[in-house]
PDB file of N, CA and C in Angstrom:
ATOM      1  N   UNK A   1       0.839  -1.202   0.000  1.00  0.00           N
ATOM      2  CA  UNK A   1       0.000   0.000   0.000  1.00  0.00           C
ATOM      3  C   UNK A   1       0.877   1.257   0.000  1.00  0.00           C
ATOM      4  N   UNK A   2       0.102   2.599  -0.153  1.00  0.00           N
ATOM      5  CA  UNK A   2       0.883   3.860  -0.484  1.00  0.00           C
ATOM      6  C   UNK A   2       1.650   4.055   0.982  1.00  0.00           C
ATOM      7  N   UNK A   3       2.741   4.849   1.367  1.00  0.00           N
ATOM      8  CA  UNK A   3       2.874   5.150   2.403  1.00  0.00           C
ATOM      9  C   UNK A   3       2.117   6.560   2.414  1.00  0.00           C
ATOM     10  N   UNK A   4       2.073   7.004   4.071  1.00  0.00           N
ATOM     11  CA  UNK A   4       1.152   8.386   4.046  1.00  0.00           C
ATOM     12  C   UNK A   4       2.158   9.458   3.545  1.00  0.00           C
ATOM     13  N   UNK A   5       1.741   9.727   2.686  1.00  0.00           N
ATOM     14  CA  UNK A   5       2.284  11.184   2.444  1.00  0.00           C
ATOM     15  C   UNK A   5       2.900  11.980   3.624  1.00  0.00           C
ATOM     16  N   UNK A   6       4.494  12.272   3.201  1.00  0.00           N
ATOM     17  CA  UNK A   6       4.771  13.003   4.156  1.00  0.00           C
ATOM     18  C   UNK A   6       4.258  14.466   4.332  1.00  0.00           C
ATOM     19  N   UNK A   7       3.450  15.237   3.308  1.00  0.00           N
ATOM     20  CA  UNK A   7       3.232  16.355   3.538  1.00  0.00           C
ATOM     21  C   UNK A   7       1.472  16.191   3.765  1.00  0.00           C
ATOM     22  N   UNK A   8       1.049  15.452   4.114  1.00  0.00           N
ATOM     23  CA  UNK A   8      -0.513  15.140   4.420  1.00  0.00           C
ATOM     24  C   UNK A   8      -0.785  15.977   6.142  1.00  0.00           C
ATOM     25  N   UNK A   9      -2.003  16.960   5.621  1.00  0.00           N
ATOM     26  CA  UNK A   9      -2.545  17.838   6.324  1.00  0.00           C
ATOM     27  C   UNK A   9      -3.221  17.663   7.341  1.00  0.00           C
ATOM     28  N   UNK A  10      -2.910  17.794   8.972  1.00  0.00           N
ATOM     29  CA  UNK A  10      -3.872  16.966   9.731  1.00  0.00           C
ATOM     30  C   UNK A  10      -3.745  18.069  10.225  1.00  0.00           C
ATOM     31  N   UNK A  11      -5.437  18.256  11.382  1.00  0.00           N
ATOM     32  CA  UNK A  11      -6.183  18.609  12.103  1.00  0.00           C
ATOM     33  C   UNK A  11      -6.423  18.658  13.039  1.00  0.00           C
ATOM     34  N   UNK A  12      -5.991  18.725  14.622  1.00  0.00           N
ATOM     35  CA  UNK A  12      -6.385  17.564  16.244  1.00  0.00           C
ATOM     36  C   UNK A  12      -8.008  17.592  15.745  1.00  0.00           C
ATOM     37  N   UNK A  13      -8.974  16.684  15.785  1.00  0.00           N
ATOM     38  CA  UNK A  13     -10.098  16.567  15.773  1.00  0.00           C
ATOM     39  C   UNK A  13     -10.928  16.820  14.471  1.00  0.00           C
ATOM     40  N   UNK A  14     -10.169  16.741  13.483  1.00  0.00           N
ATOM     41  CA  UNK A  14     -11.296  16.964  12.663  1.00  0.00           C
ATOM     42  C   UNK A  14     -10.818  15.809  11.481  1.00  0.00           C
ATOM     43  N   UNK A  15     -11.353  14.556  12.094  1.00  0.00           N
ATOM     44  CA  UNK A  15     -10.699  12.884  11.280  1.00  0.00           C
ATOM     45  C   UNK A  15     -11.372  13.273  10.000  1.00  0.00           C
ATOM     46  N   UNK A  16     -12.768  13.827   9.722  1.00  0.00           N
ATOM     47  CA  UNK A  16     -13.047  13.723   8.342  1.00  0.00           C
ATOM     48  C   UNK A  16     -13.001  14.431   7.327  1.00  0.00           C
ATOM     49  N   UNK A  17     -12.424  15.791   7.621  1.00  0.00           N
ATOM     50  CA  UNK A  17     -11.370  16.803   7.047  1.00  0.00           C
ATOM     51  C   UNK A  17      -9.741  15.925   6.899  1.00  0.00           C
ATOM     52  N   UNK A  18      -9.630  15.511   7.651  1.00  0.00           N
ATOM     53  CA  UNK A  18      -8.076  14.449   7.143  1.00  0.00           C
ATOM     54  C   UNK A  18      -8.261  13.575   6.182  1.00  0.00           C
ATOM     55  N   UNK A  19      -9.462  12.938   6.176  1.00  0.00           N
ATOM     56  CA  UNK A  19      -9.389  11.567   5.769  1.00  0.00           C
ATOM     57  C   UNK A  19      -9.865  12.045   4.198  1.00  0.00           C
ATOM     58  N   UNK A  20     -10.805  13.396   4.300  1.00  0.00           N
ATOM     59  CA  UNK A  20     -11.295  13.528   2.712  1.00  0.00           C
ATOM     60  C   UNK A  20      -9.725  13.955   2.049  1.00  0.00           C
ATOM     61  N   UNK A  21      -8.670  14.947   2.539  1.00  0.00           N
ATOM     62  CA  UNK A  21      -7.336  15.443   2.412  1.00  0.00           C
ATOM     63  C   UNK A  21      -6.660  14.036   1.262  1.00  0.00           C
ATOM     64  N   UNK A  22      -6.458  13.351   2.518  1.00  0.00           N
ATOM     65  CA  UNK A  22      -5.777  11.729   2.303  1.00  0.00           C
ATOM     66  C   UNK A  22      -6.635  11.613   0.993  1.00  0.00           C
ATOM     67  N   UNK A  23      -7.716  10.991   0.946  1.00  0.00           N
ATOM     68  CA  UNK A  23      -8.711  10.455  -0.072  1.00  0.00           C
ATOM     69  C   UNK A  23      -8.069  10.880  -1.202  1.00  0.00           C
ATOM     70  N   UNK A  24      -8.331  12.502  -1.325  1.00  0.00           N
ATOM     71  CA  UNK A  24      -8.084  13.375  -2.411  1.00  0.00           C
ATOM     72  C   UNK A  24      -6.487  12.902  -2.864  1.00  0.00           C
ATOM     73  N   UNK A  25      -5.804  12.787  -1.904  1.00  0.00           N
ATOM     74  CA  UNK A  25      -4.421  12.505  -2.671  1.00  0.00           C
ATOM     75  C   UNK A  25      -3.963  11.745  -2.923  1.00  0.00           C
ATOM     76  N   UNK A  26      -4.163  10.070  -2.503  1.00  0.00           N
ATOM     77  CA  UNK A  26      -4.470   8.936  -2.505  1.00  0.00           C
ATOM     78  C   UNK A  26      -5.214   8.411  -3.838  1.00  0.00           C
ATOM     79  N   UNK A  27      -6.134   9.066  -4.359  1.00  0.00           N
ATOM     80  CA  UNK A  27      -6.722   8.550  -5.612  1.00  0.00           C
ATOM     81  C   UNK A  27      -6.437   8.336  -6.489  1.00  0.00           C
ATOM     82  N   UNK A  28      -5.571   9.136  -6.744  1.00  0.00           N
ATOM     83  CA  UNK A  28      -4.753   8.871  -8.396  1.00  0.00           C
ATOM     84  C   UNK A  28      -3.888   7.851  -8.193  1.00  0.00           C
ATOM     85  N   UNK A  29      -3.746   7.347  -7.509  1.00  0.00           N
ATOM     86  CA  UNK A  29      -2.614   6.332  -7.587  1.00  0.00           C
ATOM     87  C   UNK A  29      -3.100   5.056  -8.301  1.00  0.00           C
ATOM     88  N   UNK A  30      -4.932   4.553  -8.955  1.00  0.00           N
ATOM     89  CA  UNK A  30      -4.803   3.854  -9.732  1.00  0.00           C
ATOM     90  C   UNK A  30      -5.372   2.320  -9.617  1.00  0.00           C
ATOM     91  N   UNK A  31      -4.275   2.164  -8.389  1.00  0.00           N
ATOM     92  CA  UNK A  31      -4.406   0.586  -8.086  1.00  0.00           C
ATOM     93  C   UNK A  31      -5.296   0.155  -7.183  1.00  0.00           C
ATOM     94  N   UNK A  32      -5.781   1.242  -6.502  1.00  0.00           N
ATOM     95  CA  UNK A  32      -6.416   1.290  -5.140  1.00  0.00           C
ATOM     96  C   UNK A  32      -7.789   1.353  -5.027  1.00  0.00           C
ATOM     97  N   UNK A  33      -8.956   1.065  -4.644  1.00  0.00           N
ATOM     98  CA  UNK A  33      -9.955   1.264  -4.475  1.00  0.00           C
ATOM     99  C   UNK A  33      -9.734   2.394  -3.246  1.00  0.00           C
ATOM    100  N   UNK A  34     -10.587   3.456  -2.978  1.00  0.00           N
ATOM    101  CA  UNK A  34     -10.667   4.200  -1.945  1.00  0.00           C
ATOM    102  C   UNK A  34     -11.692   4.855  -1.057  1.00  0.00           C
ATOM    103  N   UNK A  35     -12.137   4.515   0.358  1.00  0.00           N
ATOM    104  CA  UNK A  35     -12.928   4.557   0.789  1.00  0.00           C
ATOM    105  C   UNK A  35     -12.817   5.538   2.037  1.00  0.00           C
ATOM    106  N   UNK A  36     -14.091   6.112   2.615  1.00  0.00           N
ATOM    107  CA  UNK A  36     -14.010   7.022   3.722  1.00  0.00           C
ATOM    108  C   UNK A  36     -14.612   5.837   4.338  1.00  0.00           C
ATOM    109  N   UNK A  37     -14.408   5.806   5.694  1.00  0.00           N
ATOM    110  CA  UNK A  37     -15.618   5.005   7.041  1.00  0.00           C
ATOM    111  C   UNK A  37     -15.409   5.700   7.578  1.00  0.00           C
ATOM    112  N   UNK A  38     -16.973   5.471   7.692  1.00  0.00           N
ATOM    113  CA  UNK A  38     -17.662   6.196   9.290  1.00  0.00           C
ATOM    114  C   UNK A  38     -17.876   5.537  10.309  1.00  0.00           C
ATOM    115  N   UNK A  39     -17.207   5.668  11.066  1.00  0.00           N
ATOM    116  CA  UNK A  39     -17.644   4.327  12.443  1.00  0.00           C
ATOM    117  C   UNK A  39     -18.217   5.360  13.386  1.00  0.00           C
ATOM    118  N   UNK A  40     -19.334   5.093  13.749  1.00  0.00           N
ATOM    119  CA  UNK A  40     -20.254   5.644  14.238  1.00  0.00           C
ATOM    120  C   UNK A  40     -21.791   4.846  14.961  1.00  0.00           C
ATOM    121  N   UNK A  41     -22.851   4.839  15.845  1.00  0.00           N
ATOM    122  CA  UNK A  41     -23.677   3.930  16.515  1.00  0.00           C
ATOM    123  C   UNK A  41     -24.799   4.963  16.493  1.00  0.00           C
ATOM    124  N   UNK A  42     -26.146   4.176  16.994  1.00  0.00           N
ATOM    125  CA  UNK A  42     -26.983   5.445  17.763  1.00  0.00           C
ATOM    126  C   UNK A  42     -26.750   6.174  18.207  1.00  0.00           C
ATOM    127  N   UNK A  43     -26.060   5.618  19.565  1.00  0.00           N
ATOM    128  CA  UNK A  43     -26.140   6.200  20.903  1.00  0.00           C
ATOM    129  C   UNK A  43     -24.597   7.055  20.454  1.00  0.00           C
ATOM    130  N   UNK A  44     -24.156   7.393  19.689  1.00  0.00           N
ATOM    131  CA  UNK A  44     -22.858   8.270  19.482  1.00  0.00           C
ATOM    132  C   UNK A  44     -21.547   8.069  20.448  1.00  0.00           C
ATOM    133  N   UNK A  45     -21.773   6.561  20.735  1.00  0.00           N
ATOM    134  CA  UNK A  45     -20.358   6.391  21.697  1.00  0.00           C
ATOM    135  C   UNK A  45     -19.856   5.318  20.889  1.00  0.00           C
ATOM    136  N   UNK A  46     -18.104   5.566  20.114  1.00  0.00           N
ATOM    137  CA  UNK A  46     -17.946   4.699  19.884  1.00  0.00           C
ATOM    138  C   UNK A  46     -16.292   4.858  20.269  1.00  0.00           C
ATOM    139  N   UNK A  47     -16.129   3.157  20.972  1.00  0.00           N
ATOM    140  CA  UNK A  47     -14.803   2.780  22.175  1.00  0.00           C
ATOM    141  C   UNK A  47     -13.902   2.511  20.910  1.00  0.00           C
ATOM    142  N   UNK A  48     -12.519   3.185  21.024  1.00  0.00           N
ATOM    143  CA  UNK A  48     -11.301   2.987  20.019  1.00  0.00           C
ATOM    144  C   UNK A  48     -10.160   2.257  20.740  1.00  0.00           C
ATOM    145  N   UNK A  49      -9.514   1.740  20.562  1.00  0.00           N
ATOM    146  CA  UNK A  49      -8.042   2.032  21.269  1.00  0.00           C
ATOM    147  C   UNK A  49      -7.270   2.235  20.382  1.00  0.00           C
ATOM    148  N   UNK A  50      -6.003   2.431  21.353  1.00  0.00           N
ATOM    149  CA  UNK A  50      -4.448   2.911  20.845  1.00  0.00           C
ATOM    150  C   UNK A  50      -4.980   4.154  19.518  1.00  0.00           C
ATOM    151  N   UNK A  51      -5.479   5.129  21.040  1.00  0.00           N
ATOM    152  CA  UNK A  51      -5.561   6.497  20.327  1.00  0.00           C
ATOM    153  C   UNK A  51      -4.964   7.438  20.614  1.00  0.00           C
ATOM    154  N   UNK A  52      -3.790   8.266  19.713  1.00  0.00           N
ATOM    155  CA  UNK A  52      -3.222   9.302  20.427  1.00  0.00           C
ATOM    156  C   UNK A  52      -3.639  10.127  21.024  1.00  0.00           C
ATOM    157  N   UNK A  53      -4.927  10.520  21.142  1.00  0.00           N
ATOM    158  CA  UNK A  53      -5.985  11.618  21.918  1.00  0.00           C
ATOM    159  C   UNK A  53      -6.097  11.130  23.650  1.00  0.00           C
ATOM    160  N   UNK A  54      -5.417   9.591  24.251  1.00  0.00           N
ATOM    161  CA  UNK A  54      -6.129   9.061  25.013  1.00  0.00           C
ATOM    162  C   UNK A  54      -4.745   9.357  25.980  1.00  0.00           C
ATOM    163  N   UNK A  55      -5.211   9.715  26.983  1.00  0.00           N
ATOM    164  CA  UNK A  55      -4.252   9.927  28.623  1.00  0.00           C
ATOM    165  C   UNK A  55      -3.971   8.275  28.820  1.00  0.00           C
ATOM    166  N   UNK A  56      -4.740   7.631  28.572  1.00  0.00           N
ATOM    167  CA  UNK A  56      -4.919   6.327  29.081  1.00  0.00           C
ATOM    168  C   UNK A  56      -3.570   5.252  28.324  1.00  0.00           C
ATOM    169  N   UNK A  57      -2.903   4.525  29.103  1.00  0.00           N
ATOM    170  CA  UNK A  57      -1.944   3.513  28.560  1.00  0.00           C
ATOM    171  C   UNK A  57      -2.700   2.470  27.395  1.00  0.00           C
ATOM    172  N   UNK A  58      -3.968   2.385  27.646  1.00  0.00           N
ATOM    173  CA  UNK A  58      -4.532   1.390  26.327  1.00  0.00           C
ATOM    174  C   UNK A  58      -4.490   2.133  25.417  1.00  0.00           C
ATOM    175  N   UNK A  59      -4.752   3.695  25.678  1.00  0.00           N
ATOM    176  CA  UNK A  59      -5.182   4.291  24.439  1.00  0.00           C
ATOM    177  C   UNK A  59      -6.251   4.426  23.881  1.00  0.00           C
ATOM    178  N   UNK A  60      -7.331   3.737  25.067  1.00  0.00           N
ATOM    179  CA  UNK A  60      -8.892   4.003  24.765  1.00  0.00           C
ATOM    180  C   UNK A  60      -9.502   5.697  24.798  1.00  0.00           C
ATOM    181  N   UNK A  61     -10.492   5.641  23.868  1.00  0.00           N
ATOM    182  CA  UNK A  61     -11.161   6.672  23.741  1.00  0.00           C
ATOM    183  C   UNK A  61     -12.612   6.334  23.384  1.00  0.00           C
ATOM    184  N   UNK A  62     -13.252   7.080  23.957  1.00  0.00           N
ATOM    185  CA  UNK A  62     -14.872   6.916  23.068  1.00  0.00           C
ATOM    186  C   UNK A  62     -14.727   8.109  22.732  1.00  0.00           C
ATOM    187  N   UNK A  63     -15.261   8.244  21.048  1.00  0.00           N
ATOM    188  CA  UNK A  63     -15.679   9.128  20.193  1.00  0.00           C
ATOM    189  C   UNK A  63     -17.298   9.182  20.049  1.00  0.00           C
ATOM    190  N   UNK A  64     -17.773  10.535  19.851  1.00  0.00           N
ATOM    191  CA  UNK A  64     -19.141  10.195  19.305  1.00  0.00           C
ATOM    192  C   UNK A  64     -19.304   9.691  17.658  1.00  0.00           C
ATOM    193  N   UNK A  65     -18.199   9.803  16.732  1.00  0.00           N
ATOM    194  CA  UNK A  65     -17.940   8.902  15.385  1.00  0.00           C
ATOM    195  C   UNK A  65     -16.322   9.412  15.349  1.00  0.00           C
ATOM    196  N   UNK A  66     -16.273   8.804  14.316  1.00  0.00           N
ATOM    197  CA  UNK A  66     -14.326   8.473  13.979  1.00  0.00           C
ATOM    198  C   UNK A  66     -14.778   8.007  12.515  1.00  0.00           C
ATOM    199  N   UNK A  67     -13.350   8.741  11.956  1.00  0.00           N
ATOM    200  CA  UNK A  67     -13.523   8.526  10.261  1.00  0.00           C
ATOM    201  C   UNK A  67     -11.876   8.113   9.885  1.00  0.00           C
ATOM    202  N   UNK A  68     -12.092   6.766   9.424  1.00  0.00           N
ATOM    203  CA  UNK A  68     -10.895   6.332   8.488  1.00  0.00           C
ATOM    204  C   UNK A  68     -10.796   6.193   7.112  1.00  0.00           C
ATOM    205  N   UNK A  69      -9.849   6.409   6.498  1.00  0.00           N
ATOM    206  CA  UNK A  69      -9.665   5.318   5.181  1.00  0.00           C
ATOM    207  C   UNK A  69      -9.175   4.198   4.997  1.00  0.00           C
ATOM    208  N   UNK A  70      -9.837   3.556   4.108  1.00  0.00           N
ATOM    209  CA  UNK A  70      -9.212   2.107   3.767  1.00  0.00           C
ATOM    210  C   UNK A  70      -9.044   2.529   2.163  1.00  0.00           C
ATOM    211  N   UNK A  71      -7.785   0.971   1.855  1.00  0.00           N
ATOM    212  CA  UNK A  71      -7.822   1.440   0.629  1.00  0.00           C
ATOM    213  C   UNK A  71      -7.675  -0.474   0.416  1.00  0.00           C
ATOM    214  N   UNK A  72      -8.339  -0.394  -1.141  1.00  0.00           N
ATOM    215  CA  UNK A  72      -8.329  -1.981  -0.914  1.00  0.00           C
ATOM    216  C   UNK A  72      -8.045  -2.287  -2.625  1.00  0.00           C
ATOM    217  N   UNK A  73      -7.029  -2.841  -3.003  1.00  0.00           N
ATOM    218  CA  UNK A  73      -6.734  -3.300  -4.326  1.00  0.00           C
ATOM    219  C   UNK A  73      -7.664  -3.862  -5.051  1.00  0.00           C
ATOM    220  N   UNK A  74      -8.069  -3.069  -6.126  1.00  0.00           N
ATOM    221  CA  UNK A  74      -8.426  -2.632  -7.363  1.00  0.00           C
ATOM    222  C   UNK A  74      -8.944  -4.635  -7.613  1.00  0.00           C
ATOM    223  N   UNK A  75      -8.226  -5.510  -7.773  1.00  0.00           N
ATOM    224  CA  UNK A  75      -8.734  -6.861  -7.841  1.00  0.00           C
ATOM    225  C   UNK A  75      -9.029  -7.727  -6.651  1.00  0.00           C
ATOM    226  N   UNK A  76      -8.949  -7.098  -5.526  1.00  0.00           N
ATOM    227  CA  UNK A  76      -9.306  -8.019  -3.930  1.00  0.00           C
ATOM    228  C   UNK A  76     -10.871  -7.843  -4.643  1.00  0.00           C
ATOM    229  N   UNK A  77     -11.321  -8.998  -3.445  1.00  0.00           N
ATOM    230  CA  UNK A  77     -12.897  -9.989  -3.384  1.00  0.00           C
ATOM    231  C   UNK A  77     -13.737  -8.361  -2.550  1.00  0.00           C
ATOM    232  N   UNK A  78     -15.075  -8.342  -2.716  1.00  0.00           N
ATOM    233  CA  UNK A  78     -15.578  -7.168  -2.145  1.00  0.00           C
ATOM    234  C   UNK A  78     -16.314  -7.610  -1.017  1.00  0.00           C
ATOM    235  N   UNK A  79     -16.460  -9.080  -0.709  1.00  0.00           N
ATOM    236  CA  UNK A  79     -16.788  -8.969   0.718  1.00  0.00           C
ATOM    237  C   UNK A  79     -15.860  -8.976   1.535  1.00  0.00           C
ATOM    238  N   UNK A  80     -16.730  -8.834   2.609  1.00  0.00           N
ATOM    239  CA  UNK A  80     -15.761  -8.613   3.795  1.00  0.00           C
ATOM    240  C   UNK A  80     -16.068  -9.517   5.229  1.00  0.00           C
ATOM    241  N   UNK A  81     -15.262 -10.255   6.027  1.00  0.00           N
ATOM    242  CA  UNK A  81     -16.102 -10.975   6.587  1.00  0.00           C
ATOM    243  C   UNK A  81     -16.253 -10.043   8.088  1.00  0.00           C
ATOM    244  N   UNK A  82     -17.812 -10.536   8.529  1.00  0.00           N
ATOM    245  CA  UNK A  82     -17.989  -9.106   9.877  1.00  0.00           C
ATOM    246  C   UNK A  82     -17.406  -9.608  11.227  1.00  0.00           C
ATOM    247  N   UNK A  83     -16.635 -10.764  10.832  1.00  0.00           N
ATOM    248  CA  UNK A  83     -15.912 -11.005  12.596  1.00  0.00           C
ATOM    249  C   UNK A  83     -14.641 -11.023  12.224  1.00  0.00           C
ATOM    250  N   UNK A  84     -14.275  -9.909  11.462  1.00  0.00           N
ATOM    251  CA  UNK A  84     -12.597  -9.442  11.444  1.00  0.00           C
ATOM    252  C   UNK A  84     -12.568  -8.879  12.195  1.00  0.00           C
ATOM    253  N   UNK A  85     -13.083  -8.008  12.984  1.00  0.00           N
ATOM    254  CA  UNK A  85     -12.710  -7.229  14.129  1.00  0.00           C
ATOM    255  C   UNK A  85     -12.365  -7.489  15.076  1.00  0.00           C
ATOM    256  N   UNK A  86     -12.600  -8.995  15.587  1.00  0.00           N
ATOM    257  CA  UNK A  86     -12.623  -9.425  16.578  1.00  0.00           C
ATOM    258  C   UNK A  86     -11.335  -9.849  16.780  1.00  0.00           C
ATOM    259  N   UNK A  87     -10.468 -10.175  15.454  1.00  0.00           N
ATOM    260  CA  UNK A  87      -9.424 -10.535  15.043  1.00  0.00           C
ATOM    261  C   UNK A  87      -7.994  -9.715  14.848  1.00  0.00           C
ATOM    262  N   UNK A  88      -8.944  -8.302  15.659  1.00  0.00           N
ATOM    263  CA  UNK A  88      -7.625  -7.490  15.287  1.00  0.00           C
ATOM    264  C   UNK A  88      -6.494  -7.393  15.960  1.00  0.00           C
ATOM    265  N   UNK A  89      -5.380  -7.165  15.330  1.00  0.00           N
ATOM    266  CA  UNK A  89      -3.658  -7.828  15.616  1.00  0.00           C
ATOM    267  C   UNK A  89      -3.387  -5.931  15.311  1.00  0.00           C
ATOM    268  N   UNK A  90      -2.111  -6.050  15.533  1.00  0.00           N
ATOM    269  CA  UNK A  90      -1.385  -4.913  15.151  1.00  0.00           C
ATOM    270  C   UNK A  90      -0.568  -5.179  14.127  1.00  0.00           C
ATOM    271  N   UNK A  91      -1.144  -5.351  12.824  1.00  0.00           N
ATOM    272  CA  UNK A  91      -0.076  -5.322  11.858  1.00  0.00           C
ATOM    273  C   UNK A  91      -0.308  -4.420  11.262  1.00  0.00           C
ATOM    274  N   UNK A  92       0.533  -3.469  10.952  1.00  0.00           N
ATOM    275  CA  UNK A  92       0.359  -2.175  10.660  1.00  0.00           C
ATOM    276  C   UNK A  92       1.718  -2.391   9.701  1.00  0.00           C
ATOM    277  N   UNK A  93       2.690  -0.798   9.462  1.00  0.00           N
ATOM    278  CA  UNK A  93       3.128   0.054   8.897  1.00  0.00           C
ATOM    279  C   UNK A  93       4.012  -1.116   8.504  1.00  0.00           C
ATOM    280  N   UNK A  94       4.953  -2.016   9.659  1.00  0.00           N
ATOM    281  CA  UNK A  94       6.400  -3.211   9.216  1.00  0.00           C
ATOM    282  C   UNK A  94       5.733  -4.087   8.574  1.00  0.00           C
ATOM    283  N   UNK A  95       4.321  -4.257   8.141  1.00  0.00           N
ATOM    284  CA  UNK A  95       3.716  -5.543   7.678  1.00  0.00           C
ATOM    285  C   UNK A  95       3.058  -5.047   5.858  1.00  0.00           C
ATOM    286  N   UNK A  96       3.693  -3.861   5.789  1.00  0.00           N
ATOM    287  CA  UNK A  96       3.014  -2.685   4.661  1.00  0.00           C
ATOM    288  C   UNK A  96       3.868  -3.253   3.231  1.00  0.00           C
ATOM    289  N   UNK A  97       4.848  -4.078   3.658  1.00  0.00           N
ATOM    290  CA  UNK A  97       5.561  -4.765   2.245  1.00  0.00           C
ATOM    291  C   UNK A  97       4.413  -5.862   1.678  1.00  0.00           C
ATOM    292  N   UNK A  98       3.862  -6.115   2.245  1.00  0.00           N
ATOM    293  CA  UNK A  98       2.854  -7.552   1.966  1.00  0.00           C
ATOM    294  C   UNK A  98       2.120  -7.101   0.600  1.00  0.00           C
ATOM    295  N   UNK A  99       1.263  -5.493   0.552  1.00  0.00           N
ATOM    296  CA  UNK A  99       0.924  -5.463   0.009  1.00  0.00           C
ATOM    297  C   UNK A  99      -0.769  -5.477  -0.124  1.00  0.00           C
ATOM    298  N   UNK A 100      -0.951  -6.957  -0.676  1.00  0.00           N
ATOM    299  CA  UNK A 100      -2.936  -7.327  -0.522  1.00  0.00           C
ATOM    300  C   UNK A 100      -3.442  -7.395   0.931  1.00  0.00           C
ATOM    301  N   UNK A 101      -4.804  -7.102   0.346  1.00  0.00           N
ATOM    302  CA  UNK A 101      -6.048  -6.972   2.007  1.00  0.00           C
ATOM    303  C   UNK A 101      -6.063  -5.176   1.832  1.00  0.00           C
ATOM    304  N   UNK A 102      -6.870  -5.247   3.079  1.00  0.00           N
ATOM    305  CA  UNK A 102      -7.267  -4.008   2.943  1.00  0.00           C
ATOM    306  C   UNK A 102      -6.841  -3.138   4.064  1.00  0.00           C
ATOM    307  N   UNK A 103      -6.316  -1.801   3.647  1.00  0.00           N
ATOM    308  CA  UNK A 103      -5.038  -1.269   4.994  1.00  0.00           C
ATOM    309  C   UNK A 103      -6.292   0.176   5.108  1.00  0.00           C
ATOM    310  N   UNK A 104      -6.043   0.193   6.605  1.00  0.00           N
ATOM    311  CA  UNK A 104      -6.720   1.553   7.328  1.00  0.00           C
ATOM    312  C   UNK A 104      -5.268   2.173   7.445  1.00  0.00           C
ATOM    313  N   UNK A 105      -5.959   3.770   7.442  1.00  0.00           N
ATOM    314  CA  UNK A 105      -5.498   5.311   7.373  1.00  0.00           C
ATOM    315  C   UNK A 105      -5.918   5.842   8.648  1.00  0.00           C
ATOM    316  N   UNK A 106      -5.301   5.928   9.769  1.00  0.00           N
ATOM    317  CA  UNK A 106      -6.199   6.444  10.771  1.00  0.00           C
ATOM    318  C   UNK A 106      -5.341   7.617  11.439  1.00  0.00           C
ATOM    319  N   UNK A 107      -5.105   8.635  10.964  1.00  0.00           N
ATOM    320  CA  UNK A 107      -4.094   9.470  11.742  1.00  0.00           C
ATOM    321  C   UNK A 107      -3.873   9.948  13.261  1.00  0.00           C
ATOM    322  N   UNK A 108      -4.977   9.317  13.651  1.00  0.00           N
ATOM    323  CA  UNK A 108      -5.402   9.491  15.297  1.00  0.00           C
ATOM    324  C   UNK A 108      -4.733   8.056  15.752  1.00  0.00           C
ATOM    325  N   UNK A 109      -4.361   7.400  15.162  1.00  0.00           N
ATOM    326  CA  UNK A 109      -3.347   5.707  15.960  1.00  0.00           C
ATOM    327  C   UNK A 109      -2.439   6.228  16.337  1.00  0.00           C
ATOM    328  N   UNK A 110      -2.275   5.140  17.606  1.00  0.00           N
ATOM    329  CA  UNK A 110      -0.980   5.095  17.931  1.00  0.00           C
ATOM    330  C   UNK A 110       0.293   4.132  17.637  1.00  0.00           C
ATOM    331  N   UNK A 111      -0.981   3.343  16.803  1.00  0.00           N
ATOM    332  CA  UNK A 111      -0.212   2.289  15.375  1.00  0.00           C
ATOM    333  C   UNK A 111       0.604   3.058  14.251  1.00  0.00           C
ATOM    334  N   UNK A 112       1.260   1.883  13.974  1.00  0.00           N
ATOM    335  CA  UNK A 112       1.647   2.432  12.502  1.00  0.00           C
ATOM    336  C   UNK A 112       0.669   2.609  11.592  1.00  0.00           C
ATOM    337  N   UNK A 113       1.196   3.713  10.791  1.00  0.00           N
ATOM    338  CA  UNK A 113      -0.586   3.685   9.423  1.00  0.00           C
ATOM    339  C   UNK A 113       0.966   3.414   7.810  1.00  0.00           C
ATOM    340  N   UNK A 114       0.158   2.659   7.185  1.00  0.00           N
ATOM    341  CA  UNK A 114      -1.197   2.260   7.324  1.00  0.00           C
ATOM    342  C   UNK A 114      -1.306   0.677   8.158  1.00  0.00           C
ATOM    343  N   UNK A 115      -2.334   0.295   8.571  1.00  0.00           N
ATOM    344  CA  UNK A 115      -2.553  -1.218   8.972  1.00  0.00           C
ATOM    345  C   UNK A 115      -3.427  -1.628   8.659  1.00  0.00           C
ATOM    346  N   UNK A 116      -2.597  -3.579   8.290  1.00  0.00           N
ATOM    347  CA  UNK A 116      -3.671  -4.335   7.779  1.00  0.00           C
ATOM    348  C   UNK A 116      -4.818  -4.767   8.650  1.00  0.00           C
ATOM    349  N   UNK A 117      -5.929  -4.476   7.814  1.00  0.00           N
ATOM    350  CA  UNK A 117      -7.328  -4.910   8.069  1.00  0.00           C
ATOM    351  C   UNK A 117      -7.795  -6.302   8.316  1.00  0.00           C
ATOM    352  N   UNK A 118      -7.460  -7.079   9.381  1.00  0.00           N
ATOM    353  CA  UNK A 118      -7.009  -8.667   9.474  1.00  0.00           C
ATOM    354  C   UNK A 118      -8.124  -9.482   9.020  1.00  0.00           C
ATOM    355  N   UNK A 119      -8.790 -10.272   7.872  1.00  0.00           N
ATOM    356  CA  UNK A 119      -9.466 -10.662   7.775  1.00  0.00           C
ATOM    357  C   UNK A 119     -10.315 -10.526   6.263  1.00  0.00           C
ATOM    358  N   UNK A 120      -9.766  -9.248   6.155  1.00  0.00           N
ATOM    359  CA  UNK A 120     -10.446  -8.680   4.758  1.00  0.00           C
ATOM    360  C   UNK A 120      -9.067  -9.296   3.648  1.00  0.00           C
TER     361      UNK A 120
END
């Protein structure tokens, strides 16, 4: 996957002003399918970890929504299975030679970006 642009424009708090930024510059590259998410609930609480915003050693935060990108190669399968999450590892930025699956953009981690999406 792309690495993040070193001159990519961030915000403290405003993930979906970053993520449209990213999007926009990210697109031409071709190979990529490119997506905004909204992770977001009813009740507007949604629990993150390993967030740089967080005092906390986990790195938890509840947001009332959070916006990432994924970017997912142009010939990967379009489902997705819904108990990848449950599955999530930290393979991020050292695991970015691999290539396929689908890598999140999250400039609020305290991961490497981008990271693979374990499961997709």
């Amino acid at each position: 996957p792309p690495a993040l642009p070193p001159d990519s424009a961030y915000t403290r708090f405003y993930c979906e002003e970053n993520v449209f930024l990213l999007a926009r510059a990210l697109h031409p590259r071709g190979a990529w399918d490119v997506f905004a998410v909204f992770l977001s609930n009813p009740p507007r609480s949604v629990a993150l970890w390993s967030q740089a915003a967080s005092p906390r050693a986990d790195g938890r935060v509840v947001w009332d929504y959070h916006v990432v990108l994924a970017l997912r190669p142009r010939d990967a399968p379009t489902s997705i299975d819904s108990d990848s999450e449950s599955q999530w590892q930290s393979q991020c930025s050292d695991d970015a030679e691999a290539g396929a699956g689908v890598w999140i953009y999250d400039f609020d981690t305290r991961l490497g970006v981008p990271c693979r999406w374990p499961g997709a």
